[in-house]
C-alpha atoms as a PDB file:
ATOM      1  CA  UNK A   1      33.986  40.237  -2.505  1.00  0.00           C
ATOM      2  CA  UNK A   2      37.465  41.670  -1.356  1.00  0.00           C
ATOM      3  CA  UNK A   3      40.084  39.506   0.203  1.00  0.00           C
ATOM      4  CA  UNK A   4      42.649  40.848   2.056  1.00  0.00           C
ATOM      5  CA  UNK A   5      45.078  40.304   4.369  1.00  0.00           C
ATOM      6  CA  UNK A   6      45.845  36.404   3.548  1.00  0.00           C
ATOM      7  CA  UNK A   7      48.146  34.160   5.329  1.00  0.00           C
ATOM      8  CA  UNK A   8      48.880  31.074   4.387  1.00  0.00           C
ATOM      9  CA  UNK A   9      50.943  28.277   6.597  1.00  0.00           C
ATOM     10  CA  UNK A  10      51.436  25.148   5.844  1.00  0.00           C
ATOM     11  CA  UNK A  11      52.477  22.888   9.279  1.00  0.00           C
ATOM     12  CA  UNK A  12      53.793  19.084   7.636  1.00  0.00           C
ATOM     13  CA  UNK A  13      55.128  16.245  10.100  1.00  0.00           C
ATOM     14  CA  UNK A  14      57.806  14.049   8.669  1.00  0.00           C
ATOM     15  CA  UNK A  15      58.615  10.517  10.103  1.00  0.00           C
ATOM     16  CA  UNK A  16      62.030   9.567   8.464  1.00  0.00           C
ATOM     17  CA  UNK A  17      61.620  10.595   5.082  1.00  0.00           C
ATOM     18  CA  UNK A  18      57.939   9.911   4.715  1.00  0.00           C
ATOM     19  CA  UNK A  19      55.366  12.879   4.580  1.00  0.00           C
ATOM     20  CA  UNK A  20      52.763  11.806   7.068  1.00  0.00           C
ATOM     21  CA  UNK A  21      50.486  14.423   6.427  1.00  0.00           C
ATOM     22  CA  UNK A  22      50.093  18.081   5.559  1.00  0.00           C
ATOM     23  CA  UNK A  23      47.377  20.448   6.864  1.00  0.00           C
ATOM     24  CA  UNK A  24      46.846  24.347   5.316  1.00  0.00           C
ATOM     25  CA  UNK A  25      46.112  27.414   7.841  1.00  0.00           C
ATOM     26  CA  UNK A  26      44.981  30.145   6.299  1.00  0.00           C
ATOM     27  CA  UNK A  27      44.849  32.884   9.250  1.00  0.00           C
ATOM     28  CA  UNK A  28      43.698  36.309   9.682  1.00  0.00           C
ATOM     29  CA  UNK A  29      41.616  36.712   6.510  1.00  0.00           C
ATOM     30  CA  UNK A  30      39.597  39.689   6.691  1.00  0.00           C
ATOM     31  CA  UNK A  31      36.612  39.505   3.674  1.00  0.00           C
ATOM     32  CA  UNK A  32      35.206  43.205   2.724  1.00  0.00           C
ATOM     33  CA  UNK A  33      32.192  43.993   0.473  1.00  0.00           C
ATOM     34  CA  UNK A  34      32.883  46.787  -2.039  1.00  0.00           C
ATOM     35  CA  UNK A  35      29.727  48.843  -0.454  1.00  0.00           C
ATOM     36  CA  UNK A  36      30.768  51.832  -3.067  1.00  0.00           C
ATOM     37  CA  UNK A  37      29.176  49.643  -6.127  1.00  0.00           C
ATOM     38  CA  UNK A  38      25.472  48.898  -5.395  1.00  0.00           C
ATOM     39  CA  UNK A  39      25.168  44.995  -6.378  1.00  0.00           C
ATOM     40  CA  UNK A  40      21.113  45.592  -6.493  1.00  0.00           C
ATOM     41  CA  UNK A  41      19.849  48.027  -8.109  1.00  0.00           C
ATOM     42  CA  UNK A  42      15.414  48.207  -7.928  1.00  0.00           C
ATOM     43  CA  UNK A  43      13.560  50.717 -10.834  1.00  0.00           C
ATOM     44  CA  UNK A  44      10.597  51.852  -8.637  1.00  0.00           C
ATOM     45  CA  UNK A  45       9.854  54.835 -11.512  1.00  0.00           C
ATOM     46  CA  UNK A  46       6.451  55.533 -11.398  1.00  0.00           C
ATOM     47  CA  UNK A  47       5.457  53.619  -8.099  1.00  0.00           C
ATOM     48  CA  UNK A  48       3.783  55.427  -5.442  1.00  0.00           C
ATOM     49  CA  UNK A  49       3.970  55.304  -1.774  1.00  0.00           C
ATOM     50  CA  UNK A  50       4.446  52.609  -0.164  1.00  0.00           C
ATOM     51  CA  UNK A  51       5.964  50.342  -3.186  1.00  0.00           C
ATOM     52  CA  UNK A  52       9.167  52.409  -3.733  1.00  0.00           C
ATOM     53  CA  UNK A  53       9.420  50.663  -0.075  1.00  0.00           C
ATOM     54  CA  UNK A  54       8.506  47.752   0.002  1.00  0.00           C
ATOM     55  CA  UNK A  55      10.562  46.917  -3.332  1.00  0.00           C
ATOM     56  CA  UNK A  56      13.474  47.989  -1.650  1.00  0.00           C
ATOM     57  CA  UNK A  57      13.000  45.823   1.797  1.00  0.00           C
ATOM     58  CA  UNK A  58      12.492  42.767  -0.642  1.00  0.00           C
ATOM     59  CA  UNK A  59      15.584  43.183  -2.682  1.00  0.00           C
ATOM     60  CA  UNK A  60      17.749  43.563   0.702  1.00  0.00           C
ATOM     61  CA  UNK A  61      16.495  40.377   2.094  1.00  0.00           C
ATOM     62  CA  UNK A  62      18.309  38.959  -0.873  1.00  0.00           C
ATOM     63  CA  UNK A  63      21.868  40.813   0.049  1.00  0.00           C
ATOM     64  CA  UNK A  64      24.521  40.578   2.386  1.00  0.00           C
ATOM     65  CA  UNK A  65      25.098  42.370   5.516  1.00  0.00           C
ATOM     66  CA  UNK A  66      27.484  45.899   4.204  1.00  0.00           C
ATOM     67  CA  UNK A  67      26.358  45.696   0.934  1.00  0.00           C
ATOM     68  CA  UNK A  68      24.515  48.424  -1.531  1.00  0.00           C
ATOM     69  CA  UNK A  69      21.395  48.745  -2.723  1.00  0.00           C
ATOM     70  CA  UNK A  70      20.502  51.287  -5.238  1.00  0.00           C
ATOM     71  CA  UNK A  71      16.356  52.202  -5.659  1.00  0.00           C
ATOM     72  CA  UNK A  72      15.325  54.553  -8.883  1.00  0.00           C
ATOM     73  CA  UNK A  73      11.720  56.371  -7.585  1.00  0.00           C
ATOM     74  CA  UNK A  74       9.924  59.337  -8.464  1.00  0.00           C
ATOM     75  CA  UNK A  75       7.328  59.282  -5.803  1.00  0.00           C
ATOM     76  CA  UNK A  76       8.315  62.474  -3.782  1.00  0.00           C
ATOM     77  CA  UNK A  77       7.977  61.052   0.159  1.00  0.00           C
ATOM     78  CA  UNK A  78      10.387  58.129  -0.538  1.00  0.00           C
ATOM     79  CA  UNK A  79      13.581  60.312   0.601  1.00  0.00           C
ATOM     80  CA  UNK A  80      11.518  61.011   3.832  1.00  0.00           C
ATOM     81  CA  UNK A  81      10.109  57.345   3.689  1.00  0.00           C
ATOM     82  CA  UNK A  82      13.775  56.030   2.962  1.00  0.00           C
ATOM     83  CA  UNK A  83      15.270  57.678   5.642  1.00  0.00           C
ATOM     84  CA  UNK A  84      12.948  56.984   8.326  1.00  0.00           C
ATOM     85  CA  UNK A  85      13.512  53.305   7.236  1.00  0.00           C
ATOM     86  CA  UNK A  86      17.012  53.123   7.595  1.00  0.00           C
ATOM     87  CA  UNK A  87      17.169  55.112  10.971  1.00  0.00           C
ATOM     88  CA  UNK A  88      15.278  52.062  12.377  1.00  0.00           C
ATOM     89  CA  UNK A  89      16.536  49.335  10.764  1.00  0.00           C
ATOM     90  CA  UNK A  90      20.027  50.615  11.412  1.00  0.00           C
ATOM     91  CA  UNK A  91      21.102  51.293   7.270  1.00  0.00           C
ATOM     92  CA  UNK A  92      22.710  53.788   6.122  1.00  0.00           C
ATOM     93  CA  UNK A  93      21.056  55.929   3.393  1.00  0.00           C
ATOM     94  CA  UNK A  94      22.208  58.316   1.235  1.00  0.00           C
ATOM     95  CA  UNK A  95      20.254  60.593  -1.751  1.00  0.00           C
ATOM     96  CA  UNK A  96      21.023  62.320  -5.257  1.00  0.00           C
ATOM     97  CA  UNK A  97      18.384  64.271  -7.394  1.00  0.00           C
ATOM     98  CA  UNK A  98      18.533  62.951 -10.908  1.00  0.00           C
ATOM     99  CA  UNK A  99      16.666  64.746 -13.886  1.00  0.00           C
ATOM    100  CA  UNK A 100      13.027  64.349 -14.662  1.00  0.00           C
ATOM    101  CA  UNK A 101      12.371  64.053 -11.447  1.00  0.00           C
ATOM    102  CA  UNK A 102      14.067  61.047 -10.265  1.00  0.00           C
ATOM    103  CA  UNK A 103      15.628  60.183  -6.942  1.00  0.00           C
ATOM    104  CA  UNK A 104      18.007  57.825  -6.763  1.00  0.00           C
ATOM    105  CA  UNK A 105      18.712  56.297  -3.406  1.00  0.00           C
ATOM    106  CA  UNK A 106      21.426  54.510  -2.217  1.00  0.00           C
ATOM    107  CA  UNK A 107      21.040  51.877   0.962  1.00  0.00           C
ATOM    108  CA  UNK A 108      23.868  50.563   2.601  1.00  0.00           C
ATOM    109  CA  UNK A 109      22.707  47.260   4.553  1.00  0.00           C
ATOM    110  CA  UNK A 110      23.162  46.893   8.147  1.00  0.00           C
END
């Protein structure tokens, strides 16, 4: 995770020349995922249709909300399968052709 944006304030009350007490504000923090770098990746290789799938909607359960999950398949509907998935769910997908056969899609969690 990406921090950015940090501001730190620190508001102390003196009586005399006692420190009463001293309280941190950290303000406008704004936390980004890296979505570039998949943090998931799920081999599906040799699956057919539906597992490619349903591998995939198990690993994003386990990520947060903008990050990247990369699936390995070589069953030849999951790029139709994929992308019919994300349009409803509200992901973004994308798609490269690998050699020997091998797509390699990239979802981007909602």
């Amino acid at each position: 995770m990406i921090i950015r944006n940090v501001q730190l304030h620190a508001h102390c009350r003196y009586y005399g020349k006692e420190k009463i007490y001293c309280a941190f504000l950290i303000t406008r923090v704004s936390a980004m995922q890296d979505s570039s770098v998949p943090i998931e990746s799920v081999d599906a290789r040799g699956e057919r249709c539906p597992m490619p799938l349903l591998m995939a909607k198990r690993a994003l359960r386990g990520i947060p909300s903008g990050a990247s999950l990369e699936v390995l398949s070589t069953d030849v509907g999951s790029e139709r399968d994929f992308e019919s998935f994300a349009r409803l769910a509200g992901h973004t997908v994308t798609c490269d052709h690998l050699p020997n056969e091998v797509i390699r899609l990239t979802i981007t969690k909602a």
